[in-house]
N, C-alpha and C. Protein backbone atom coordinates (compact mmCIF):
# COMPACT_ATOMS: atom_id res chain seq x y z
N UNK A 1 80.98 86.47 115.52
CA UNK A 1 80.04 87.04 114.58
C UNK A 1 80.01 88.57 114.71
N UNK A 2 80.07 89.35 116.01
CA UNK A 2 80.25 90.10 116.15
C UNK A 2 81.24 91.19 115.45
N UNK A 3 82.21 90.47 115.73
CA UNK A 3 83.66 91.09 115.16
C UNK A 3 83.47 90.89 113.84
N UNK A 4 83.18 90.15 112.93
CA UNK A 4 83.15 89.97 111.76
C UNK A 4 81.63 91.74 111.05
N UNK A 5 80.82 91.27 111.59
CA UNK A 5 79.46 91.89 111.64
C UNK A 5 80.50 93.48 111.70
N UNK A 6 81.11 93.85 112.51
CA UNK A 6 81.47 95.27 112.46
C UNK A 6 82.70 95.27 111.69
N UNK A 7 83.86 94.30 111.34
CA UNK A 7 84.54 94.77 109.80
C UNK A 7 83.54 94.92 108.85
N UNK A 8 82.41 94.28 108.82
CA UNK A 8 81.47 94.75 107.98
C UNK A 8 80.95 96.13 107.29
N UNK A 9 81.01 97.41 108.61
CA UNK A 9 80.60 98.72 109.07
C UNK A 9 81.54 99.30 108.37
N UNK A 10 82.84 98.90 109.02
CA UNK A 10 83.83 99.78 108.93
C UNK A 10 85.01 100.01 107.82
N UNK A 11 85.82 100.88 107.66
CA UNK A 11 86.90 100.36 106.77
C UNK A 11 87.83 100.07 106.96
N UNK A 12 88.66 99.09 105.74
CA UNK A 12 90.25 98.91 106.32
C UNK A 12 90.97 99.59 107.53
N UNK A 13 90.79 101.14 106.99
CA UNK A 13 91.48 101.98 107.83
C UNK A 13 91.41 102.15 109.28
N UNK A 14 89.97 102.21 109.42
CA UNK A 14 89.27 102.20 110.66
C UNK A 14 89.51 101.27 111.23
N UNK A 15 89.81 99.93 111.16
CA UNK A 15 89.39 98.95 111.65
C UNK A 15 91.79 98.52 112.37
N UNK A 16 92.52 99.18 111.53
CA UNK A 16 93.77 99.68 111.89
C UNK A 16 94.42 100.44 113.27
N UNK A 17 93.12 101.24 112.71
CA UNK A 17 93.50 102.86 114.27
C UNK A 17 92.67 102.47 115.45
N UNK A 18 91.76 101.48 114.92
CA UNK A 18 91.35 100.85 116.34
C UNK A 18 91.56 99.99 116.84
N UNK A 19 92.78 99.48 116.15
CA UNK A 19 93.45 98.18 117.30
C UNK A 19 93.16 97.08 117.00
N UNK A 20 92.03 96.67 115.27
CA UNK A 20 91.40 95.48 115.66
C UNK A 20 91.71 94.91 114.64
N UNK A 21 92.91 94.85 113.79
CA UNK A 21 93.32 94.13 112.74
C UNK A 21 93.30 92.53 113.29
N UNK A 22 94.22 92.25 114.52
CA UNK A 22 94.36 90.70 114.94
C UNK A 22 92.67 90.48 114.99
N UNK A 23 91.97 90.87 115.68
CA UNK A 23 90.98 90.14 116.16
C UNK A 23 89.94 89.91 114.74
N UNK A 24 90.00 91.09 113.94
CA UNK A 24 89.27 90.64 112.84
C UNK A 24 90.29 89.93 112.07
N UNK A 25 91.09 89.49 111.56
CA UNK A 25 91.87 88.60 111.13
C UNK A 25 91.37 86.96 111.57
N UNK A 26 91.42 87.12 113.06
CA UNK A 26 91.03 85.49 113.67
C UNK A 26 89.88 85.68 113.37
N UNK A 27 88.43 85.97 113.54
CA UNK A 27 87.43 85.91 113.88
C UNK A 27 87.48 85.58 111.76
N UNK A 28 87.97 86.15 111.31
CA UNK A 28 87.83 85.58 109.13
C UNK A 28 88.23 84.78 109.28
N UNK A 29 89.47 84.04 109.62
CA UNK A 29 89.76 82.82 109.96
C UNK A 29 89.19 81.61 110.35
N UNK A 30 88.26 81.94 111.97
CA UNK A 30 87.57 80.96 111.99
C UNK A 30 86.59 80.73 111.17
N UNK A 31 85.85 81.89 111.00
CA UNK A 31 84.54 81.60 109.61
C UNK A 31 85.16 80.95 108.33
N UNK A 32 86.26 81.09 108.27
CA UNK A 32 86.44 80.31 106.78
C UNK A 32 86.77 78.96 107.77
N UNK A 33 87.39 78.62 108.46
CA UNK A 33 86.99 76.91 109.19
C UNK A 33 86.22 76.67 109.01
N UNK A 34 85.33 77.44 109.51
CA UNK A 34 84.16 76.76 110.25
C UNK A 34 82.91 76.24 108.60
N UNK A 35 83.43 77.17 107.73
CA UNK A 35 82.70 77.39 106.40
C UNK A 35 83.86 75.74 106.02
N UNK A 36 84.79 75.44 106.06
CA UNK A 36 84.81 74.51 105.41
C UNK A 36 84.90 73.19 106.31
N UNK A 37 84.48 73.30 107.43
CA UNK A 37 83.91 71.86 108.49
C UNK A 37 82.28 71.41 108.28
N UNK A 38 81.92 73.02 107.95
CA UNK A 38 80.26 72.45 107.54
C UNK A 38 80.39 71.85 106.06
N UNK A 39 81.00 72.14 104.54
CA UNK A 39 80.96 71.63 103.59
C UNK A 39 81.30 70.39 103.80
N UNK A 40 82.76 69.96 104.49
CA UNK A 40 83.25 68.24 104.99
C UNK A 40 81.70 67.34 105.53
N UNK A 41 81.29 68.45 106.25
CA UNK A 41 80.20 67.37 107.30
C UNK A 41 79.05 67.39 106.41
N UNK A 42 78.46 68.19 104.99
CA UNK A 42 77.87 68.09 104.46
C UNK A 42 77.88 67.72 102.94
N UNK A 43 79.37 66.91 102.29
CA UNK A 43 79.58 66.98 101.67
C UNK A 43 78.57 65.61 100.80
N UNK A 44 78.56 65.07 101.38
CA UNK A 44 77.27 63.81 100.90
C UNK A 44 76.17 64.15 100.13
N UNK A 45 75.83 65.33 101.21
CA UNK A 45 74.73 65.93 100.75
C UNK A 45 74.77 66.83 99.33
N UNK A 46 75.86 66.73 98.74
CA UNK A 46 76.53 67.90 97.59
C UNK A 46 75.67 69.14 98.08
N UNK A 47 76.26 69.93 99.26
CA UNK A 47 75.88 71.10 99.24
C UNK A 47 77.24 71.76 99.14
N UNK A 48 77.07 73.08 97.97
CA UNK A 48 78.17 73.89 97.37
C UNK A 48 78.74 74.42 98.61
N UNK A 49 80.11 74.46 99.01
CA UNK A 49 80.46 75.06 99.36
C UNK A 49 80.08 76.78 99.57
N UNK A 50 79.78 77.36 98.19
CA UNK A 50 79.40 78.85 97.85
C UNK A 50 78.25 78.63 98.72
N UNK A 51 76.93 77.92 98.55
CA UNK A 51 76.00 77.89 99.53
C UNK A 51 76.27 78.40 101.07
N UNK A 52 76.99 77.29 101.39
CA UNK A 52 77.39 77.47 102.90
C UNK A 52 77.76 78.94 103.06
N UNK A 53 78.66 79.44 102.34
CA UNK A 53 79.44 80.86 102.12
C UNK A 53 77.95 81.57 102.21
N UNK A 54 77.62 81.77 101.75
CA UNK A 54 76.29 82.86 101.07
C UNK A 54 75.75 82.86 102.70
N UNK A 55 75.24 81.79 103.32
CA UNK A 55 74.37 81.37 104.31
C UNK A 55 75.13 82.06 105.42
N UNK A 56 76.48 82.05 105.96
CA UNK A 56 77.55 83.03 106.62
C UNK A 56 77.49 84.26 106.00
N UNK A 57 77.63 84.86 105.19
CA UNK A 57 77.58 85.78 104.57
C UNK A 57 76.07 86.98 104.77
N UNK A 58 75.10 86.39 104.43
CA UNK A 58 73.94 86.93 105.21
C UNK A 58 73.85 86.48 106.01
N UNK A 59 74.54 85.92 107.36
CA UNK A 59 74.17 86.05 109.10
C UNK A 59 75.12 86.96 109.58
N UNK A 60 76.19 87.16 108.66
CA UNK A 60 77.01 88.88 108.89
C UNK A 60 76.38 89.93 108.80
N UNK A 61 75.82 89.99 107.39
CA UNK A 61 74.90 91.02 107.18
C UNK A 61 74.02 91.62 107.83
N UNK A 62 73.03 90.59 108.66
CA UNK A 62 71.71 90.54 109.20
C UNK A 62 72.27 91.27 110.72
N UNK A 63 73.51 91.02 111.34
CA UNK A 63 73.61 90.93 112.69
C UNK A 63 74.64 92.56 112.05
N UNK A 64 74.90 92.54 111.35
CA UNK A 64 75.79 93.94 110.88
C UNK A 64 74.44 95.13 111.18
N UNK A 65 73.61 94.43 110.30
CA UNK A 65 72.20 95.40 110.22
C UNK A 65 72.14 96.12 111.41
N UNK A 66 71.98 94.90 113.12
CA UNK A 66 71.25 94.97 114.15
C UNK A 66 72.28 96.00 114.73
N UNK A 67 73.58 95.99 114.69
CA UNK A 67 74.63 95.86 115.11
C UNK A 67 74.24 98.01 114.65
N UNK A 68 74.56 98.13 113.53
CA UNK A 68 74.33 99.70 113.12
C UNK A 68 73.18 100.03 113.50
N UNK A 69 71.72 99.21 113.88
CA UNK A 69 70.65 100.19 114.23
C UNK A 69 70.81 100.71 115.55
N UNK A 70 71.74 99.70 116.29
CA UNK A 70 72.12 99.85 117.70
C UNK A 70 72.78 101.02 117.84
N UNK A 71 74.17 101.33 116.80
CA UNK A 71 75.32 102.47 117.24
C UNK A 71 74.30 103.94 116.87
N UNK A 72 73.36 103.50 115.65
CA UNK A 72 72.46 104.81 115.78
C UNK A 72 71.98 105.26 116.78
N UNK A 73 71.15 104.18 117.07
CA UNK A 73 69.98 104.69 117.90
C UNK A 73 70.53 105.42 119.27
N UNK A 74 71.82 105.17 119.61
CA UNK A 74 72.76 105.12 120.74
C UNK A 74 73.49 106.75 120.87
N UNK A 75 73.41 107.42 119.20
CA UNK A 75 74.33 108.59 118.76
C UNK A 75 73.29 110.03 118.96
């Protein structure tokens, strides 16, 4: 979440010159698993896929938030 949470921050570029293309690569990877093991395990329930997405999507956001009040408060 982490790693995801700070491609969040940063840009393409940035995220290049610091070495962290593999790791943010895996860490999108697993979230899209993991985004489509919860739709399988909830599919009964017809919950949208996009749901699930959205629901990952703001727990990036939220921990992105915590994540930048931190590098501020720190600068």
């Amino acid at each position: 979440m982490d790693t995801l949470a700070l491609a969040h921050l940063i840009s393409p570029e940035e995220i290049l010159n610091q070495g962290l293309r593999e790791r943010v690569e895996t860490a999108q990877r697993q979230g899209s698993e993991a985004v489509s093991k919860a739709f399988d395990a909830l599919e009964d329930l017809q919950i949208p896929r996009e749901r699930i997405q959205k629901l990952v999507d703001d727990r990036i956001k939220e921990t992105s938030d915590k994540v930048r009040s931190v590098m501020h408060n720190h600068s």
